[in-house]
Protein backbone atom coordinates (compact mmCIF):
# COMPACT_ATOMS: atom_id res chain seq x y z
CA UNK A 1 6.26 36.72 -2.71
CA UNK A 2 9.15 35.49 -1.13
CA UNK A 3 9.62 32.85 1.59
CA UNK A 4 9.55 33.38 5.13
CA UNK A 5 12.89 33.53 7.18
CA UNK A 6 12.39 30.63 9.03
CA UNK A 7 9.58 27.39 8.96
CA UNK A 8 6.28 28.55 10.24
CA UNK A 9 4.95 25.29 10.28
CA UNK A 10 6.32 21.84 10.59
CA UNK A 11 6.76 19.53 7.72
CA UNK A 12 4.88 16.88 9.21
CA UNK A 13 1.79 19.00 9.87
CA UNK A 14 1.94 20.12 6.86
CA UNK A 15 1.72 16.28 5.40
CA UNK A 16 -1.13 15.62 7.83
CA UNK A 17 -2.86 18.80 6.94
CA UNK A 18 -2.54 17.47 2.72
CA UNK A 19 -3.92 13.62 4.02
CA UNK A 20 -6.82 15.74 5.69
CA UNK A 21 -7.58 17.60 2.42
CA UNK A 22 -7.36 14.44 -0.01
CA UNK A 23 -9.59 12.78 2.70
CA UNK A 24 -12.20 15.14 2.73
CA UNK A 25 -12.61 16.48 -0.89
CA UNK A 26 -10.13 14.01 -3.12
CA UNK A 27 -6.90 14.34 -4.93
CA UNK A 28 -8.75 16.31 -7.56
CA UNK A 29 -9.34 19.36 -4.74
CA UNK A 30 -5.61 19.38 -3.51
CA UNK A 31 -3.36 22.64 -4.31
CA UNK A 32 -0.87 24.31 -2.48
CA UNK A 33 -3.13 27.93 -1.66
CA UNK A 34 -5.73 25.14 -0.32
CA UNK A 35 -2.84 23.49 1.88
CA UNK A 36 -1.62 27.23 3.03
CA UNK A 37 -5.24 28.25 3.33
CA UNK A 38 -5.93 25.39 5.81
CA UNK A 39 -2.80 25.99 7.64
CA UNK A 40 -3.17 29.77 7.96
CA UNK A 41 -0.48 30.87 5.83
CA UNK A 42 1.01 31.55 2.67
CA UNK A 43 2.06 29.30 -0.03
CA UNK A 44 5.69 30.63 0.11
CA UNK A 45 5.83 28.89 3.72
CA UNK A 46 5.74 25.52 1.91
CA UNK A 47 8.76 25.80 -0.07
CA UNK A 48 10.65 25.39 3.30
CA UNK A 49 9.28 21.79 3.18
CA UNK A 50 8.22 21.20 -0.25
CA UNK A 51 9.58 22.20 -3.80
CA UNK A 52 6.32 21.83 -5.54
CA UNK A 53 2.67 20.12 -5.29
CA UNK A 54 4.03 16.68 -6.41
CA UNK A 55 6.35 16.79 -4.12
CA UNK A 56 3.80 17.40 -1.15
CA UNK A 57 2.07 14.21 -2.64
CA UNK A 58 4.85 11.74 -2.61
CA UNK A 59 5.18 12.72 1.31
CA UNK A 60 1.31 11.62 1.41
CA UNK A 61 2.05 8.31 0.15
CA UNK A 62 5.38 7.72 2.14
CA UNK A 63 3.01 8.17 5.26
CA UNK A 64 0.54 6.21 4.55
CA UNK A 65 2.40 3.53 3.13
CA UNK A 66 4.92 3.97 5.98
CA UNK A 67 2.46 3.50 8.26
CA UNK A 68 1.96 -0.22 6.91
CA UNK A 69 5.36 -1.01 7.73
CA UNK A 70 4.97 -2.27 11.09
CA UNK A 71 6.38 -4.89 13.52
CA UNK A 72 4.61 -7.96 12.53
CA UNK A 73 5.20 -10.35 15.57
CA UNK A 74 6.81 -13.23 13.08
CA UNK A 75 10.65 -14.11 13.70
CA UNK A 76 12.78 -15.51 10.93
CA UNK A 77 11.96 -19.28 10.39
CA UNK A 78 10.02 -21.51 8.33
CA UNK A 79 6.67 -19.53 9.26
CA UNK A 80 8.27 -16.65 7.43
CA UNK A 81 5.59 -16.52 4.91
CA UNK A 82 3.17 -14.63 7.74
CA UNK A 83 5.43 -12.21 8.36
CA UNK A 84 4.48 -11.08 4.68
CA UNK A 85 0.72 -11.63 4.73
CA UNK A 86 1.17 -9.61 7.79
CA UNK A 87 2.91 -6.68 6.16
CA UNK A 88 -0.02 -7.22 2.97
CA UNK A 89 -2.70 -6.70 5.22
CA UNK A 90 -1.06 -3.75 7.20
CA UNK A 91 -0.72 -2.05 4.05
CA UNK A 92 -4.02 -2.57 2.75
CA UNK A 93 -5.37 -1.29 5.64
CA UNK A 94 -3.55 1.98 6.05
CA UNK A 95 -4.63 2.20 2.61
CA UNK A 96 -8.65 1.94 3.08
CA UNK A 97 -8.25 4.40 6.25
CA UNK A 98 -6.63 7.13 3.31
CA UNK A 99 -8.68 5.41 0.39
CA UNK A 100 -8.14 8.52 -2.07
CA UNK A 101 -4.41 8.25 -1.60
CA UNK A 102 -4.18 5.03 -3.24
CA UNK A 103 -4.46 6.52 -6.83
CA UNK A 104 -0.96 8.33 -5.92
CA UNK A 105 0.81 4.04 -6.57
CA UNK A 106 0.22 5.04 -10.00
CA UNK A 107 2.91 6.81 -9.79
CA UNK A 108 5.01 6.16 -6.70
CA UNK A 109 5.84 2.34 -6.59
CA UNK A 110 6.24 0.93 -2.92
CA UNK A 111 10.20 0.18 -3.81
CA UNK A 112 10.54 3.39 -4.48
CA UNK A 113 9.11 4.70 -1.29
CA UNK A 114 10.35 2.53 1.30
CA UNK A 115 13.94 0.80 0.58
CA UNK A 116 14.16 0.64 4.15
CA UNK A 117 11.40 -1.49 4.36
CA UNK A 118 12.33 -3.40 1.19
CA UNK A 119 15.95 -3.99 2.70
CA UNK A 120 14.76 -5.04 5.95
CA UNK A 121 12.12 -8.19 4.22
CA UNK A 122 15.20 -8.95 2.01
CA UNK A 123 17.21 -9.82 5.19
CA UNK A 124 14.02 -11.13 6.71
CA UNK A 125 14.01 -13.61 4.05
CA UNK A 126 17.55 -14.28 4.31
CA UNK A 127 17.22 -14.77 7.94
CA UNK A 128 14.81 -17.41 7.14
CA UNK A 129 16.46 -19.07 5.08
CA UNK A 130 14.65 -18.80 1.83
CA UNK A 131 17.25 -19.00 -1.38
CA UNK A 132 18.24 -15.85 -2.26
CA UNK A 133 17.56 -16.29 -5.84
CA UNK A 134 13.35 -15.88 -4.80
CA UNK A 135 14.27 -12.83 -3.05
CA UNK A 136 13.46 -10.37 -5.96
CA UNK A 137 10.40 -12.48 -7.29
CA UNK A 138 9.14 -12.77 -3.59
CA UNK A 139 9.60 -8.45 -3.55
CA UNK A 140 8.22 -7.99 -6.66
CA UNK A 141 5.31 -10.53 -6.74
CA UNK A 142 4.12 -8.90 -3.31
CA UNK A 143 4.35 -5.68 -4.78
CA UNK A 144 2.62 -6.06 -7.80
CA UNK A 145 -0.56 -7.85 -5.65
CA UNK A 146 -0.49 -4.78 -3.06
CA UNK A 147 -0.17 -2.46 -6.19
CA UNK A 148 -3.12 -4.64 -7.46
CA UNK A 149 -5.30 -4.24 -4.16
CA UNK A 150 -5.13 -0.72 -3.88
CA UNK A 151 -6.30 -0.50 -8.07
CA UNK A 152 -8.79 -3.49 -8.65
CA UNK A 153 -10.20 -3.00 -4.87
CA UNK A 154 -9.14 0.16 -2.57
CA UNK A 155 -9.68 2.51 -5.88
CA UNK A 156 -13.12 1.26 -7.12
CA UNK A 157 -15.45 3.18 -6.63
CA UNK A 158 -18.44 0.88 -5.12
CA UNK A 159 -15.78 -0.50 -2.55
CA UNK A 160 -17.34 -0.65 0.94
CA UNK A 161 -14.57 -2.37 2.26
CA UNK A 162 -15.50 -6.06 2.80
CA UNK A 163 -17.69 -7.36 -0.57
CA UNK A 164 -15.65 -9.45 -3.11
CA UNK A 165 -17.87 -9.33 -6.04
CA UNK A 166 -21.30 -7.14 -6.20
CA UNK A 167 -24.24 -7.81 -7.56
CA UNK A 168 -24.12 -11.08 -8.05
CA UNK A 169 -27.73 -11.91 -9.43
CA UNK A 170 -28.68 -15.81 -8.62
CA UNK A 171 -31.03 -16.09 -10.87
CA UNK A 172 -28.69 -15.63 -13.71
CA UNK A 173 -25.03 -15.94 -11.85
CA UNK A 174 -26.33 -19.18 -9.77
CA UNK A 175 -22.77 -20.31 -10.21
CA UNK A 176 -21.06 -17.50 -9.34
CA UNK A 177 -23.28 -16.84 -5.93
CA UNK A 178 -22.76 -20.59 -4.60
CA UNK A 179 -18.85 -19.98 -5.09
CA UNK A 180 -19.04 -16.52 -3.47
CA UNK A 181 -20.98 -17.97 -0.55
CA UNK A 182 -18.75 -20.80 -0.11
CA UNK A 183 -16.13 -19.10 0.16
CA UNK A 184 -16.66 -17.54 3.55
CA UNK A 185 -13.96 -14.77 2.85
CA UNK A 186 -13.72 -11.00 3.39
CA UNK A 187 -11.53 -8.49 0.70
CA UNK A 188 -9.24 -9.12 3.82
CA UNK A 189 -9.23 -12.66 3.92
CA UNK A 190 -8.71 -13.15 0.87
CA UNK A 191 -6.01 -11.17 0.62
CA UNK A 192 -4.61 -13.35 2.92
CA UNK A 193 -5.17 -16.44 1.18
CA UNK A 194 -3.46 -14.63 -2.54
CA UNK A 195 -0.83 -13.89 -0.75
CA UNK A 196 0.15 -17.51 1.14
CA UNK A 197 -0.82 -18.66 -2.22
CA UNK A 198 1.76 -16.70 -4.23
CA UNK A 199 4.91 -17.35 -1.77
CA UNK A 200 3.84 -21.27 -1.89
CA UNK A 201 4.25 -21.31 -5.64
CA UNK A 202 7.14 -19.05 -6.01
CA UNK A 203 9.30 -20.73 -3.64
CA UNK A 204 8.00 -24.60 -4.44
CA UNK A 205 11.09 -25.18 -6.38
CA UNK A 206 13.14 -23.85 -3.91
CA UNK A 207 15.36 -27.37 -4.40
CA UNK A 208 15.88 -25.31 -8.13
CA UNK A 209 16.26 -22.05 -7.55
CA UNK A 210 17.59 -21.33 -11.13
CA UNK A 211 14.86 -22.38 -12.22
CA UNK A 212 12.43 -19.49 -13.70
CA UNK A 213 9.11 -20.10 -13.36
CA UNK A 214 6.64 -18.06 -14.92
């Protein structure tokens, strides 16, 4: 069957309509007759939009990870490092609201969906004077813990959104339950504290900066 003329529907609806459908019933139940279906018409009206399924799915993720990107108060200066716990727990957030998107980093890396947004920290950093040669490992240690959130925490499937570690018997963990207790943190908060944690070591020799640390 052959395309319509002209757009019947709107590519952004059209995205909203797929987030609705991965929401609901998974990424599992998504296809493009159950997108058309849902927007009351055929599939050929999403080729105006779309070439194909996966490419439907990378618009998800650009959303929802787009939607992370947001101001995050900070200027450039030495407090830059809360400008990016900021941006960490933006993203994870976005994230939990569209939980069964997160599978979809798998395959789309953040870099890959937002070099805006990586551009824009680069300069940040810059701005803030933080040696350039940390840039990259600053980029791509945030990634990889974001990446890490959304598969060790966002993707599991006993998350409830808060709980570090689960059944934690005292009887036999006694260890484990004192250290969980004491440490008074949320997924969120600690989030937080991995990621002040990681720019404090990767930019402590910043006196070195050709210096590799590993």
């Amino acid at each position: 069957m052959p395309r319509p003329g002209k757009p019947l529907i709107s590519r952004s609806a059209a995205v909203q309509a797929a987030i609705d459908i991965i929401g609901a019933d998974g990424l599992q139940s998504f296809t493009m007759p159950r997108l058309a279906a849902e927007m009351g018409v055929k599939v050929p009206s999403l080729y105006h939009h779309f070439r194909d399924r996966a490419d439907i799915l990378l618009a998800v993720v650009q959303y929802v990870a787009g939607a992370a990107v947001v101001a995050s108060g900070s200027v450039p200066g030495p407090d830059w490092p809360e400008h990016f716990v900021a941006l960490a727990t933006s993203f994870r957030r976005s994230f939990v609201c569209h939980k069964n998107t997160a599978p979809l980093l798998l395959h789309y890396r953040p870099r890959d969906l937002l070099p805006g947004g990586y551009e824009a920290a680069a300069q940040f950093l810059h701005r803030s004077g933080v040696p350039v040669a940390f840039h990259i490992r600053i980029l791509d240690g945030m990634e990889t813990l974001l990446i890490g959130t959304a598969i060790c925490e966002i993707m599991n499937p006993f998350f409830d959104g808060g709980t570090i570690f689960r059944n934690v018997d005292l009887n036999t963990q006694s260890a484990l339950a004192v250290a969980v207790d004491a440490s008074g943190l949320s997924a969120e908060g600690l989030l937080e504290v991995k990621v002040r944690a990681f720019l404090t070591g990767v930019t402590a020799d910043s006196h070195k900066p050709n210096v590799m640390r590993y």
